[in-house]
Every structure is written in C-alpha cells, then in structure tokens.
C-alpha atoms as a PDB file:
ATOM      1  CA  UNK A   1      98.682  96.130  74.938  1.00  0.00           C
ATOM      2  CA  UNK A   2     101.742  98.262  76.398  1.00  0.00           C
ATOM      3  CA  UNK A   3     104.765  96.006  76.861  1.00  0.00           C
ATOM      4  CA  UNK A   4     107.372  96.619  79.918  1.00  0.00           C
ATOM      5  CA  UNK A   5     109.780  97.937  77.471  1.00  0.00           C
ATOM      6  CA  UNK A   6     107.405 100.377  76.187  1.00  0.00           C
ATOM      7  CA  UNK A   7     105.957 101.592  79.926  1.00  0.00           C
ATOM      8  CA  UNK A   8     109.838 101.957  80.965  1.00  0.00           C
ATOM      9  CA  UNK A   9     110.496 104.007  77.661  1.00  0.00           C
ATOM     10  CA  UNK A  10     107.628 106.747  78.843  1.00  0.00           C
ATOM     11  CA  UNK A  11     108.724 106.489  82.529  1.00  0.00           C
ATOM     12  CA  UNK A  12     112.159 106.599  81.154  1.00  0.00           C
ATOM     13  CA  UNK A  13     111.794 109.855  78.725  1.00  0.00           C
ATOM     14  CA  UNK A  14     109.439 111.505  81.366  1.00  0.00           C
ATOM     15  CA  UNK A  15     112.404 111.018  83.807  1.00  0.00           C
ATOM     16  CA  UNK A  16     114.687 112.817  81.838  1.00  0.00           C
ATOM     17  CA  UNK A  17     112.378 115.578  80.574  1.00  0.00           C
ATOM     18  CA  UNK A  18     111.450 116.596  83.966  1.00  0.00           C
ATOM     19  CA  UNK A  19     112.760 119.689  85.505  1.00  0.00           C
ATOM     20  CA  UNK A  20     115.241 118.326  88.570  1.00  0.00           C
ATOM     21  CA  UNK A  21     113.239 120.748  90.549  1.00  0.00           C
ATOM     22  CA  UNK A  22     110.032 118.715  90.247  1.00  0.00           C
ATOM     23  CA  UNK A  23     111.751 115.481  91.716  1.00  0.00           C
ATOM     24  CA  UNK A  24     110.958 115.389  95.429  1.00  0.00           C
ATOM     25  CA  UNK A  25     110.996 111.895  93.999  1.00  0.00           C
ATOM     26  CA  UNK A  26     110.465 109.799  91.282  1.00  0.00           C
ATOM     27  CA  UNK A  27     107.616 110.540  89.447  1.00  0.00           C
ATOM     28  CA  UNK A  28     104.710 108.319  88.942  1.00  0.00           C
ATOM     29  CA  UNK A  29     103.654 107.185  85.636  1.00  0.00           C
ATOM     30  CA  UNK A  30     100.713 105.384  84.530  1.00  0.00           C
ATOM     31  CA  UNK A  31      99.752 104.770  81.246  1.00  0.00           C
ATOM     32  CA  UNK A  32      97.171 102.999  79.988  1.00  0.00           C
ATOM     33  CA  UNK A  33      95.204 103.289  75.903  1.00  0.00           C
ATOM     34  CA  UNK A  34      93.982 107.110  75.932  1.00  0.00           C
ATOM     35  CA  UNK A  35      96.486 108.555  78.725  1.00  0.00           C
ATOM     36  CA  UNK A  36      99.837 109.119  80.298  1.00  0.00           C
ATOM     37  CA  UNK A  37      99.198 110.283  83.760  1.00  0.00           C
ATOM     38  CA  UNK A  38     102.129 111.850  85.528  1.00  0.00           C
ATOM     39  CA  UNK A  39     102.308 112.195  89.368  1.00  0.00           C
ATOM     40  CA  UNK A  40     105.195 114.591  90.976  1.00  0.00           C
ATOM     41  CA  UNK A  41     105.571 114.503  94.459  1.00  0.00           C
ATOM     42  CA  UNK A  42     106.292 118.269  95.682  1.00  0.00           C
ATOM     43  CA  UNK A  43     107.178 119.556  98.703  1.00  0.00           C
ATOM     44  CA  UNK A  44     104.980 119.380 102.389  1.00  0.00           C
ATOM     45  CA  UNK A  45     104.690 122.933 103.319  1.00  0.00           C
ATOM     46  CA  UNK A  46     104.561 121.816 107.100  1.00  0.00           C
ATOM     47  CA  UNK A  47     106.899 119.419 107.488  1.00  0.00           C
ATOM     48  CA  UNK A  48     109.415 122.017 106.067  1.00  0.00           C
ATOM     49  CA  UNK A  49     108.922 124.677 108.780  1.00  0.00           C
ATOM     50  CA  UNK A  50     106.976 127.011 106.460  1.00  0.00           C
ATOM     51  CA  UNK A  51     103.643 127.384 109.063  1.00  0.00           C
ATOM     52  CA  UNK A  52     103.487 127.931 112.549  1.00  0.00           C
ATOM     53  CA  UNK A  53     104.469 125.549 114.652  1.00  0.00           C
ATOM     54  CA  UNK A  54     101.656 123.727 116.211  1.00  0.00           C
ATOM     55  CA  UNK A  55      98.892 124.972 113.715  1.00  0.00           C
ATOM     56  CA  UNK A  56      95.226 124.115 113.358  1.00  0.00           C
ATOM     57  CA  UNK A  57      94.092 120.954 110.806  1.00  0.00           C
ATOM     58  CA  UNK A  58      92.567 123.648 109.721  1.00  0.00           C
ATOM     59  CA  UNK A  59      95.924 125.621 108.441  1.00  0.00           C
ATOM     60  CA  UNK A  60      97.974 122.596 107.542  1.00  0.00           C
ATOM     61  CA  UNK A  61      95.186 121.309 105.275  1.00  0.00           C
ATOM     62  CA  UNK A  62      95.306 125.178 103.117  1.00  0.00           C
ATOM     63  CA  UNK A  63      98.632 126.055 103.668  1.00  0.00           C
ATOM     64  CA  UNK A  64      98.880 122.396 101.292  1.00  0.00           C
ATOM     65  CA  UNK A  65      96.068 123.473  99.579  1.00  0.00           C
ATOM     66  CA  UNK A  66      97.674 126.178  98.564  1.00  0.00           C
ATOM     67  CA  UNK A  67     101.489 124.631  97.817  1.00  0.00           C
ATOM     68  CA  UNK A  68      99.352 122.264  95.275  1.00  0.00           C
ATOM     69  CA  UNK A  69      97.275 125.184  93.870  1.00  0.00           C
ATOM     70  CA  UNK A  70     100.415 127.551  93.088  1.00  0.00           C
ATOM     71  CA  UNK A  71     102.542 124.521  91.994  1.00  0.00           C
ATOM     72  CA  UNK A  72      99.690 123.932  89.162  1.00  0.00           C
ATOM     73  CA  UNK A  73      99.510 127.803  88.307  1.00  0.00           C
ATOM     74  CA  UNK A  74     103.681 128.109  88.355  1.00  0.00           C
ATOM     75  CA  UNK A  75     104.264 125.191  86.088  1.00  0.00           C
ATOM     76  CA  UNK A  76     101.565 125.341  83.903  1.00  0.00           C
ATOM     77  CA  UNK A  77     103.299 126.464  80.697  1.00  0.00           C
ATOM     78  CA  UNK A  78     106.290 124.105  81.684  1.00  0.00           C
ATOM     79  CA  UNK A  79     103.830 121.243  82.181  1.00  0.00           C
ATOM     80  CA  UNK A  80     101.714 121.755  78.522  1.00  0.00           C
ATOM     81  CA  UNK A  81     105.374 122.134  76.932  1.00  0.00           C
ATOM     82  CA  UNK A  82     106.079 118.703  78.079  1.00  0.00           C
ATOM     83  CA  UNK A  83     102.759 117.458  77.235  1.00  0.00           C
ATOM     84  CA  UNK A  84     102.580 118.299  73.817  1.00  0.00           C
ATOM     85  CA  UNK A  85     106.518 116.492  73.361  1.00  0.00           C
ATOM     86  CA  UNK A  86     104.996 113.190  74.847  1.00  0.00           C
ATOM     87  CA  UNK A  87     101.325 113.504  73.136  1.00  0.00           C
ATOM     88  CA  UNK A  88     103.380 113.676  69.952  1.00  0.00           C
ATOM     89  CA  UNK A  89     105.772 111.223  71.168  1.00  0.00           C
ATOM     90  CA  UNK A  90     103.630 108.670  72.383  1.00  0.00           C
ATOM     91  CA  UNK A  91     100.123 109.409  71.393  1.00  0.00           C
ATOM     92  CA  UNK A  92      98.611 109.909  74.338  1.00  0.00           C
ATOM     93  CA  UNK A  93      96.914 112.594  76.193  1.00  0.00           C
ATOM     94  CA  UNK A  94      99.111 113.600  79.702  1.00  0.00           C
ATOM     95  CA  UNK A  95      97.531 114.527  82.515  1.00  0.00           C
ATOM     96  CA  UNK A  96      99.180 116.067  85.319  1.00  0.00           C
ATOM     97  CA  UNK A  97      98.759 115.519  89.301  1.00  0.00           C
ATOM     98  CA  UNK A  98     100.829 116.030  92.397  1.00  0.00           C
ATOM     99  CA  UNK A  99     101.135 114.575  95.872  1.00  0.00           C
ATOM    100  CA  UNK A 100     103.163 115.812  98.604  1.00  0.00           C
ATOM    101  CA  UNK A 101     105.662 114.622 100.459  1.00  0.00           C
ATOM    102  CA  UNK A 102     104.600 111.795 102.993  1.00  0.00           C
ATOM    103  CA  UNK A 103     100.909 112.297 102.490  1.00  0.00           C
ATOM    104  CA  UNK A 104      99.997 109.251 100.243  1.00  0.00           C
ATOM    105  CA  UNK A 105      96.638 109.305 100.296  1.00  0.00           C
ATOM    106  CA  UNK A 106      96.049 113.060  99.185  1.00  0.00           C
ATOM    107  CA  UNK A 107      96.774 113.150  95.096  1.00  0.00           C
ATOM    108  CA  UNK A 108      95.731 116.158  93.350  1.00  0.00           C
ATOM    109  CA  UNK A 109      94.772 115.415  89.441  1.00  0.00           C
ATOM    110  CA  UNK A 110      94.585 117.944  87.403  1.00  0.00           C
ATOM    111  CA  UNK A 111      92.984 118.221  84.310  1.00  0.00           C
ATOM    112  CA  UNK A 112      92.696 114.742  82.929  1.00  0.00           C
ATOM    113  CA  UNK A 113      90.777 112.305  80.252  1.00  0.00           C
ATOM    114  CA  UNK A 114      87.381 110.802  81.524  1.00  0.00           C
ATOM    115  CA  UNK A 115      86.975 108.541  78.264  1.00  0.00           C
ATOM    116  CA  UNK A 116      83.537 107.610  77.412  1.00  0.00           C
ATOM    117  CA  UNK A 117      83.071 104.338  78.416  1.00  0.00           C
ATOM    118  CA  UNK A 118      79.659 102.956  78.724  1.00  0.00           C
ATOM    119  CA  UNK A 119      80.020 105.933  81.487  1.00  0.00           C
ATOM    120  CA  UNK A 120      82.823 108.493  82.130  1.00  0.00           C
ATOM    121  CA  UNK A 121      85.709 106.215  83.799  1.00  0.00           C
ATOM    122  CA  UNK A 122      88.994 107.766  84.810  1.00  0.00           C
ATOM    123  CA  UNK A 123      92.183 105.950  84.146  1.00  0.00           C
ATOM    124  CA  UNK A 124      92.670 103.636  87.120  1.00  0.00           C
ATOM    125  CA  UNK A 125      89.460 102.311  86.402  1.00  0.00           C
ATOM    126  CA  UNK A 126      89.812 102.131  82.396  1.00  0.00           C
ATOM    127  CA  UNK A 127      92.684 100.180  83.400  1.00  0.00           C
ATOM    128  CA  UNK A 128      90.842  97.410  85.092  1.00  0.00           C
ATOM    129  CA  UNK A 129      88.466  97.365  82.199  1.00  0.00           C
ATOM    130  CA  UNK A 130      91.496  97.093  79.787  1.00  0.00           C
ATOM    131  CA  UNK A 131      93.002  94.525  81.446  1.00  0.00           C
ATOM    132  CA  UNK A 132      90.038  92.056  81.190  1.00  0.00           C
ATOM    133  CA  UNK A 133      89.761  92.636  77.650  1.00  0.00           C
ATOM    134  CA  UNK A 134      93.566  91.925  77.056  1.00  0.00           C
ATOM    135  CA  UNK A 135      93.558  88.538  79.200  1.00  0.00           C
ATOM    136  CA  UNK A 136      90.185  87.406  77.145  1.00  0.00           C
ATOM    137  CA  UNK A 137      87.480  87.166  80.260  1.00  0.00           C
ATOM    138  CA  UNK A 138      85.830  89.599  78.533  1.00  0.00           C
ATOM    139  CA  UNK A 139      84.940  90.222  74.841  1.00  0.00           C
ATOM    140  CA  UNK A 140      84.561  94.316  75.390  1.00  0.00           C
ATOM    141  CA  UNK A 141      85.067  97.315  77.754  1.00  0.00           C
ATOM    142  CA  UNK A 142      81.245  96.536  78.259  1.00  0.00           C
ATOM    143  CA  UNK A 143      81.289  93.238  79.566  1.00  0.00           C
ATOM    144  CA  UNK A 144      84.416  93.858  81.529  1.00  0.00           C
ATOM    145  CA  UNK A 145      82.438  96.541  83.720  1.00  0.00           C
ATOM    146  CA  UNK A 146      79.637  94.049  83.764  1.00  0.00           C
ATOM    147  CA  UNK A 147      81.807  91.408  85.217  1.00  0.00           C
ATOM    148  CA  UNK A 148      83.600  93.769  87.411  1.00  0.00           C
ATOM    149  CA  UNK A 149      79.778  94.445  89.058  1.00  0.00           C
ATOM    150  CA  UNK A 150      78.839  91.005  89.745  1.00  0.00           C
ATOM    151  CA  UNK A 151      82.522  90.443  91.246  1.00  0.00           C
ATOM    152  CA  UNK A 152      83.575  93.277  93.085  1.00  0.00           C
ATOM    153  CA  UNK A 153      85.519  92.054  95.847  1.00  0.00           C
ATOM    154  CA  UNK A 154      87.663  92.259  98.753  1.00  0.00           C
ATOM    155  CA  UNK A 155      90.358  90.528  96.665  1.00  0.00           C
ATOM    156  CA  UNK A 156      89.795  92.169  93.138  1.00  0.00           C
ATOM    157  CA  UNK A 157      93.194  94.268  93.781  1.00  0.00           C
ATOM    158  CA  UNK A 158      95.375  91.692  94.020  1.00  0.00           C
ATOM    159  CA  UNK A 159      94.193  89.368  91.378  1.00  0.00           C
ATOM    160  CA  UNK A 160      94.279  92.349  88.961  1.00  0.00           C
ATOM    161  CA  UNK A 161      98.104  93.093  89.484  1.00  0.00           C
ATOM    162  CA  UNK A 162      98.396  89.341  89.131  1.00  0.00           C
ATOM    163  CA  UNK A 163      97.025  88.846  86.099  1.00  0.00           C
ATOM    164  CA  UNK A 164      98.596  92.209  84.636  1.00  0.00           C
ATOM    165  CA  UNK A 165     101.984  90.922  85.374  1.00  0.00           C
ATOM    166  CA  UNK A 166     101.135  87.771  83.376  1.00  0.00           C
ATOM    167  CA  UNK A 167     100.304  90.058  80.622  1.00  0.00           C
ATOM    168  CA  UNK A 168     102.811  91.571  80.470  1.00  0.00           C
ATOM    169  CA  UNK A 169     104.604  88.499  80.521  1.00  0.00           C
ATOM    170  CA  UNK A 170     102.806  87.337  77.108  1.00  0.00           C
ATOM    171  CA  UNK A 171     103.597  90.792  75.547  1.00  0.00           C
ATOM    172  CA  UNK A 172     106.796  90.771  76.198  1.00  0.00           C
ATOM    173  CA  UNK A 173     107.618  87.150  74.509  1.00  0.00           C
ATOM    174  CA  UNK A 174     105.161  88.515  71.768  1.00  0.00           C
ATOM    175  CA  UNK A 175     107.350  91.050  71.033  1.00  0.00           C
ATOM    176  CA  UNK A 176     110.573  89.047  71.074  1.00  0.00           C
ATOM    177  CA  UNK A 177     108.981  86.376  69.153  1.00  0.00           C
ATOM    178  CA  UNK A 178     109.679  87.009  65.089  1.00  0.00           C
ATOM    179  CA  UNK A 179     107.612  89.536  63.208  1.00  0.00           C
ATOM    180  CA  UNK A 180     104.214  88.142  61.985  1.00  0.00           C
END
C-alpha cells in the first residue's frame, strides 16, 4: 500500500520534472500498484479567442479535438523521456492524459495499462479493487469485484474515499512505527 509520503513524493518529482509550459495547472496524479497516471490540463482553444466567435458545437468540439490531438503528437518524445525517469524511479508504468481548461468532464487518456484482472480494468477501477483488498473486506482482486457487483451503489463513492483516507491513516503510522 502507497503511503501519503510516498503519493506526495511522485506528485512532488512529477511537479518538478514537468515542463512549466505544461502547467495550465497542477497536474493530476494518480497512482495506484501497476501505474502512475498523469493528467495536464492544457489550454481551451475557444475560450482563448483562437475560433470564430460564435462557432458551431460542431467546431468547438474539433477545434479541441484537435488542441488534444497535436498536444499528444508535440510532446510525445518529451512525455516518454519523462516516463522512462519515473518507470525507473518508481516502478511503475506512466500513462499520459490531458484535459482542458474548464471542461472537467472531457479527459483524454492516452496510451495507458488495462491490467488483467479477472477482466481488463483501467486504473480508477483497479483502484477500488485495491482498496478492498488493503482494508481486508476482501481476500483478492476477485472477490473485491464480486463484492463491488452485489453492492454497487449510489453511495459507493463516498465510502471508498472514506475508507482510503483511513488507510492511509494505518500506513502512515506503519511506517513511522519501528522497523519489523
């Protein structure tokens, strides 16, 4: 299980790796056994006066499109530079995504780990999955997705960050405790 400490030590070094010119704002970092998945937040072409005033849905939803598309192609060496550092660093794959300005409901991911589970799960929900197993209701990634089907729910979000804060809580006494 990842401690505080070490989830601020990858936000922290990813934070200072980063090009300044990537930091609309602070980048998002999520980490979790097989991944680090980084989230920039780049620039709305709209809002910044770069298509037509009063353009079609149509135009706003390529011309952003197209920001996120040449952002991935422009930085792409840059990017699997910085990957490679942190894979070695930390031992993780990175993955890469972008949102843009305002818009928090559109993130693009790029290429990024779908670890075989008892099924291909991406990251948010290996997270879940972890976080059952760590807190001991479940024995296994398998019976945590079996017990996350019986109990999906309207409140499964908030009793998740809950008991991942409580976690984190027991790691990071763990770790202060003396070595076993």
């Amino acid at each position: 299980m990842m401690t505080n400490d070490d989830l601020e030590r990858v936000r922290g070094w990813f934070t200072g790796r980063l090009p300044e010119e990537w930091k609309a704002a602070a980048p998002e970092v999520t980490v979790d056994r097989e991944e680090i998945t980084v989230v920039l937040t780049i620039a709305d072409p709209v809002s910044g006066g770069e298509t037509a005033e009063g353009a079609s849905e149509a135009e706003t939803d390529e011309a952003r499109a197209g920001r996120v598309s040449g952002f991935r192609e422009d930085t792409r060496r840059q990017r699997m530079a910085i990957a490679d550092e942190a894979q070695h660093r930390f031992e993780r794959k990175v993955s890469w995504g972008v949102r843009i300005v305002g818009i928090d409901d559109q993130t693009a991911l790029f290429t990024h780990v779908a670890a075989p589970v008892m099924t291909r799960l991406r990251q948010p929900q290996r997270q879940v999955l972890d976080t059952l197993v760590d807190a001991g209701v479940a024995r296994s990634r398998a019976d945590a997705l079996a017990w996350c089907v019986r109990l999906v729910g309207q409140h499964e979000d908030d009793w998740l960050v809950e008991l991942r804060q409580a976690m984190e809580s027991v790691a990071d006494v763990r770790a202060k405790g003396p070595a076993a």
